[in-house]
C-alpha atoms as a PDB file:
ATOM      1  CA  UNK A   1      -1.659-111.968  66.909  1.00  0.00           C
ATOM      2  CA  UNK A   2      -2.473-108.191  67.199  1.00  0.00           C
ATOM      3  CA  UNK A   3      -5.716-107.070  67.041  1.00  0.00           C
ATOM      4  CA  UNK A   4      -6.901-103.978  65.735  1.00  0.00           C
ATOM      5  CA  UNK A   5     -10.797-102.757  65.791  1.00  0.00           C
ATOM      6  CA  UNK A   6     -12.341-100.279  63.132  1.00  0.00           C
ATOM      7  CA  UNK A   7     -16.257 -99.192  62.637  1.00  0.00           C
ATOM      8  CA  UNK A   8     -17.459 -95.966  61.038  1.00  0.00           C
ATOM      9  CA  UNK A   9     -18.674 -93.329  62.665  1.00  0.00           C
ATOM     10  CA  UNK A  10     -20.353 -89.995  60.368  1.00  0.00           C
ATOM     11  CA  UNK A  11     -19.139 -88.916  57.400  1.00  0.00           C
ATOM     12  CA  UNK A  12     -15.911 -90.634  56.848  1.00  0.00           C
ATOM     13  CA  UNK A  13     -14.719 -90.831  60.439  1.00  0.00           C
ATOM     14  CA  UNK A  14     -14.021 -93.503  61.666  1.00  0.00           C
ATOM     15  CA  UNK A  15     -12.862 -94.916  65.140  1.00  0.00           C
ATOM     16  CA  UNK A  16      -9.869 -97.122  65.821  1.00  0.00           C
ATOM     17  CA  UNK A  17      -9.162 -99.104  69.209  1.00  0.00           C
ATOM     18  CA  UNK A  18      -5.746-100.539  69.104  1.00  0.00           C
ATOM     19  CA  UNK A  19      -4.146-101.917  72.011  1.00  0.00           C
ATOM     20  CA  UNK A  20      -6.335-100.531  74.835  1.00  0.00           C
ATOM     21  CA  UNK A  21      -6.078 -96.937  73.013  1.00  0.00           C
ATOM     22  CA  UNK A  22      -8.414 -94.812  70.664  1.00  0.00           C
ATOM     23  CA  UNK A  23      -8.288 -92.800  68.369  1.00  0.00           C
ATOM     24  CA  UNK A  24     -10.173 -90.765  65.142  1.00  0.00           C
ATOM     25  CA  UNK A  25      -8.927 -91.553  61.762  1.00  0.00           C
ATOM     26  CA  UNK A  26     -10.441 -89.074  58.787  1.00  0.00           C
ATOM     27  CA  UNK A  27      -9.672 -88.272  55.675  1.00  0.00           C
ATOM     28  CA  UNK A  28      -8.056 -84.780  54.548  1.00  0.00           C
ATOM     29  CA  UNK A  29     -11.091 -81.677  53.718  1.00  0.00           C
ATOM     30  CA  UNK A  30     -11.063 -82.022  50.410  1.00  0.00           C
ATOM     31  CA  UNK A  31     -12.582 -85.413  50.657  1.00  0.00           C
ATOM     32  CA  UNK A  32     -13.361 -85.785  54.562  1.00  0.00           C
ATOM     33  CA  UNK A  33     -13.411 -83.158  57.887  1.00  0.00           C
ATOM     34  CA  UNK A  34      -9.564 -83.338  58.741  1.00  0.00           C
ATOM     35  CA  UNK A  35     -10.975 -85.185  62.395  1.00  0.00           C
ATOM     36  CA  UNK A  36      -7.805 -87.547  62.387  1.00  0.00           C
ATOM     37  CA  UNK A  37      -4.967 -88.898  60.711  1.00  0.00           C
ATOM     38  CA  UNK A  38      -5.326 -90.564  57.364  1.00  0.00           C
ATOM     39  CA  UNK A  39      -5.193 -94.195  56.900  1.00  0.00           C
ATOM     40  CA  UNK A  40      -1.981 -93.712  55.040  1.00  0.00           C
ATOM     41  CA  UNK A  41      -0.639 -91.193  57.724  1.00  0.00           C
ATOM     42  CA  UNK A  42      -1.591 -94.051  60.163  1.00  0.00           C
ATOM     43  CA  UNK A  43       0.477 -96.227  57.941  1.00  0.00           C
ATOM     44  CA  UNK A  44       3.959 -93.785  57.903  1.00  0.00           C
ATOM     45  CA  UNK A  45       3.180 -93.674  61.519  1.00  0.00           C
ATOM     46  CA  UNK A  46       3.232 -97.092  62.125  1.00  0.00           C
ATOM     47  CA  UNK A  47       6.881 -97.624  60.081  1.00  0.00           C
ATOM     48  CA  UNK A  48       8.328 -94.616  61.813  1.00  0.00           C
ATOM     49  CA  UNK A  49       7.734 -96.070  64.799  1.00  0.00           C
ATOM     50  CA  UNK A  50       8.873 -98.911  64.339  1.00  0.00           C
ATOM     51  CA  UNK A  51      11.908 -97.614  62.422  1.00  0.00           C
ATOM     52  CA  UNK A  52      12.314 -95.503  66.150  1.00  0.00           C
ATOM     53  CA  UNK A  53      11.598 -97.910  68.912  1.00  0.00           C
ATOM     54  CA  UNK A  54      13.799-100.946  67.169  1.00  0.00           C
ATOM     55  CA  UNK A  55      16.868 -98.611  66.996  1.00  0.00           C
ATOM     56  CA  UNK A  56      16.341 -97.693  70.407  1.00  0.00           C
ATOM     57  CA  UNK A  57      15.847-101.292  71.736  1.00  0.00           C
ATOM     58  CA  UNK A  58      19.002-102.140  69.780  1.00  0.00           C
ATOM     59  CA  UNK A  59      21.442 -99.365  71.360  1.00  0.00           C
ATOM     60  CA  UNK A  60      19.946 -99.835  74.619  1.00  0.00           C
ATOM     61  CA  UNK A  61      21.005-103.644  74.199  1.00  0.00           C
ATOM     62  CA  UNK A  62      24.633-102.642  73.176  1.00  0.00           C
ATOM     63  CA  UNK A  63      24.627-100.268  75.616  1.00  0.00           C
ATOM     64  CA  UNK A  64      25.574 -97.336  72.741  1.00  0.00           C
ATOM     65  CA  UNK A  65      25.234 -93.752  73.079  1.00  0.00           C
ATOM     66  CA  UNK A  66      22.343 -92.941  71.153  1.00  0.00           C
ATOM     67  CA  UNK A  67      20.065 -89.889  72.930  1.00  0.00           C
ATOM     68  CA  UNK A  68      17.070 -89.741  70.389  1.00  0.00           C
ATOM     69  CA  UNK A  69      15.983 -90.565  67.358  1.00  0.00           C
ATOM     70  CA  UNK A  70      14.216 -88.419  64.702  1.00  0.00           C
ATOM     71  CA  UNK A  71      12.059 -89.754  61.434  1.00  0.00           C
ATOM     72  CA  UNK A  72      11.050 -88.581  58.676  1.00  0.00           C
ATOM     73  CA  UNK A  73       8.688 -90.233  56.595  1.00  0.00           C
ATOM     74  CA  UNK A  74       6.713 -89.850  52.679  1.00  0.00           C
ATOM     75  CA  UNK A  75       4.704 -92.063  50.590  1.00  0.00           C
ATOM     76  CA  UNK A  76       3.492 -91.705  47.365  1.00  0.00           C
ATOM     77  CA  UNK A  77       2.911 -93.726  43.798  1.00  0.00           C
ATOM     78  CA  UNK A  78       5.153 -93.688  41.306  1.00  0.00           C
ATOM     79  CA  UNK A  79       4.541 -94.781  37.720  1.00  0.00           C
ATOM     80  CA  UNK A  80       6.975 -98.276  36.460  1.00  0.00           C
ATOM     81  CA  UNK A  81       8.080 -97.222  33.223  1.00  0.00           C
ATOM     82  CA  UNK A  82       8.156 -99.809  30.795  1.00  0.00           C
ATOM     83  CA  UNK A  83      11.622-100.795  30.076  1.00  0.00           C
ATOM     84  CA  UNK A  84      11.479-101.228  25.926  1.00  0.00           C
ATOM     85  CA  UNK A  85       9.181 -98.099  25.052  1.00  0.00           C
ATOM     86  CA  UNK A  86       9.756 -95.658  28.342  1.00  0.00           C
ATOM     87  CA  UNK A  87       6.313 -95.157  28.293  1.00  0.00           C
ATOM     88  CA  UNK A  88       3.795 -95.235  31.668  1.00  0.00           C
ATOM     89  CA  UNK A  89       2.465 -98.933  31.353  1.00  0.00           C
ATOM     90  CA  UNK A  90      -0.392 -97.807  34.136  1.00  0.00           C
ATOM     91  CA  UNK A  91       1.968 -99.711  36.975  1.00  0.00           C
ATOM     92  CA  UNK A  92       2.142 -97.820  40.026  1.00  0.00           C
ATOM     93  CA  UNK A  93       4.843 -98.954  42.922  1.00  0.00           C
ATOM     94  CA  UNK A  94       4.441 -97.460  46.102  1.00  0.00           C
ATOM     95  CA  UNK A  95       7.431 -95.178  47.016  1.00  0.00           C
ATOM     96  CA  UNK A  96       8.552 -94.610  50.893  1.00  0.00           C
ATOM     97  CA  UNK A  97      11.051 -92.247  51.587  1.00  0.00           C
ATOM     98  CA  UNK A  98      12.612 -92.298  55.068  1.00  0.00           C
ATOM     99  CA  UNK A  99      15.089 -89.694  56.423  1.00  0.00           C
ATOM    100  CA  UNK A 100      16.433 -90.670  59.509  1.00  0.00           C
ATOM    101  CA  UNK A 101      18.225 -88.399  62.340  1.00  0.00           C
ATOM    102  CA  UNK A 102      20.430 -89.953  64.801  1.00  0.00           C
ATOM    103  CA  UNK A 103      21.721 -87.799  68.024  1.00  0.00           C
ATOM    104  CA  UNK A 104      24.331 -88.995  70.186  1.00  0.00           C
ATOM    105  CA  UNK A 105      28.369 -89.381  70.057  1.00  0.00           C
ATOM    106  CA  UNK A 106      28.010 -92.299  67.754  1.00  0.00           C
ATOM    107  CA  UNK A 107      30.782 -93.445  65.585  1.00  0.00           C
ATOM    108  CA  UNK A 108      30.961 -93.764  62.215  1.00  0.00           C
ATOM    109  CA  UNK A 109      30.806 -97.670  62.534  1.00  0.00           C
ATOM    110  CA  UNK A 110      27.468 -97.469  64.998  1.00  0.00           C
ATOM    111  CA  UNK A 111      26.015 -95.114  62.405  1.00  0.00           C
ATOM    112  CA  UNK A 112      26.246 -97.659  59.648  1.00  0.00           C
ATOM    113  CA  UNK A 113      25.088-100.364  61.717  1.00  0.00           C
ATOM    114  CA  UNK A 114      22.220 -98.384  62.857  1.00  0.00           C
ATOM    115  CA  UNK A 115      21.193 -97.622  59.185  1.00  0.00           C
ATOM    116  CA  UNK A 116      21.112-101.204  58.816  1.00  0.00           C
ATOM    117  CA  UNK A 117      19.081-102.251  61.627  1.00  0.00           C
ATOM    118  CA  UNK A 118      16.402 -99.352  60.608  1.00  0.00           C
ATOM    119  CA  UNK A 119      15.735-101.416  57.264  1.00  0.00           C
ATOM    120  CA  UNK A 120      15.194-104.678  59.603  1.00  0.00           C
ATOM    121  CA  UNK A 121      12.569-103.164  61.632  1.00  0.00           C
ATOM    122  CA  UNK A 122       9.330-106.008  61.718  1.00  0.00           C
ATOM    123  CA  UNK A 123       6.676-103.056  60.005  1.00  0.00           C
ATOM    124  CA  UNK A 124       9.107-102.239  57.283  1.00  0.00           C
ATOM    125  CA  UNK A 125       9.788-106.203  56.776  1.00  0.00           C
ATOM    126  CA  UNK A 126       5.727-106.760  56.709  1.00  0.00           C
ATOM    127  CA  UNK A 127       5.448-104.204  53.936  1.00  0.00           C
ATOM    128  CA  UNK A 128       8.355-105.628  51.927  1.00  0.00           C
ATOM    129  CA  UNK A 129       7.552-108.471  51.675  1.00  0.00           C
ATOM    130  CA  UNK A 130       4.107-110.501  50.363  1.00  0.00           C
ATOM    131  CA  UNK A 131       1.455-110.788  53.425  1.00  0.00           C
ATOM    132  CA  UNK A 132      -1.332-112.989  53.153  1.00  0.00           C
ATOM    133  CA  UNK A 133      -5.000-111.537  53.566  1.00  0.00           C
ATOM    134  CA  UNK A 134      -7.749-113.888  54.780  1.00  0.00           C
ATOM    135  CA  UNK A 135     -11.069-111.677  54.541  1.00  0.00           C
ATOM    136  CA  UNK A 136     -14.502-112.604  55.750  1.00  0.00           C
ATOM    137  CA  UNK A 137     -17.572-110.451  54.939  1.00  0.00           C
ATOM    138  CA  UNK A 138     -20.712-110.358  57.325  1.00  0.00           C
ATOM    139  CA  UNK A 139     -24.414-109.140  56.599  1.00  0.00           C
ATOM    140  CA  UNK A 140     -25.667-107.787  59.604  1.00  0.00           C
ATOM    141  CA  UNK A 141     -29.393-106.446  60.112  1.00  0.00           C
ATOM    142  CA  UNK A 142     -29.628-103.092  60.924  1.00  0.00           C
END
């Protein structure tokens, strides 16, 4: 299991340690100081990795030319319209939009594969599909 470690630090700063690495997360100025990346920057972040490191780990498997990868990443909330009136029923879905540059001498076959294998990456699979939240909430004195 990966373990992750958040705690506040002023305003709406707060500090991450991930992995043996840290790092400022903040909100943008017209709500925070611009100290960090956003929580959902964090979260494009995370899938674009992802997205880059699994392609990589594939072609270096096969042993396929592939020199770099470059993505692209946006998220935002879109409004489900209601199918009989076409009206906003208040039902957001969360949009992701992923543009993904491949650089090598790749044929048209690898290409397609490699499109493929992008959508199978483990952080895009986590936020496809329904994960389970068990939350505990502590009252500690100050």
């Amino acid at each position: 299991m990966t373990r992750v470690s958040v705690s506040s630090k002023e305003k709406l700063q707060v500090q991450v340690s991930a992995g043996g690495h840290s790092l400022v997360a903040d909100e943008p100025p017209d709500a925070g100081d611009d100290a960090g990346p956003s929580p959902y920057d964090l979260l494009l972040s995370a899938l674009g990795s992802c997205i880059v490191m699994t392609l990589l780990l594939y072609t270096r498997r096969k042993k396929w030319p592939l020199q770099s990868v470059e993505v692209d990443l946006d998220h935002d909330r879109v409004y489900v319209e209601d199918a009989e009136s076409k009206e906003r029923s208040g039902d957001s879905l969360d949009r992701f939009v992923v543009e993904i540059r491949l650089f090598g001498d790749l044929t048209e076959e690898q290409r397609q594969r490699l499109a493929y294998i992008a959508g199978r990456c483990p952080v895009r699979r986590t936020l496809a599909g329904s994960p389970r939240f068990d939350e505990t909430v502590t009252v500690s004195p100050a």
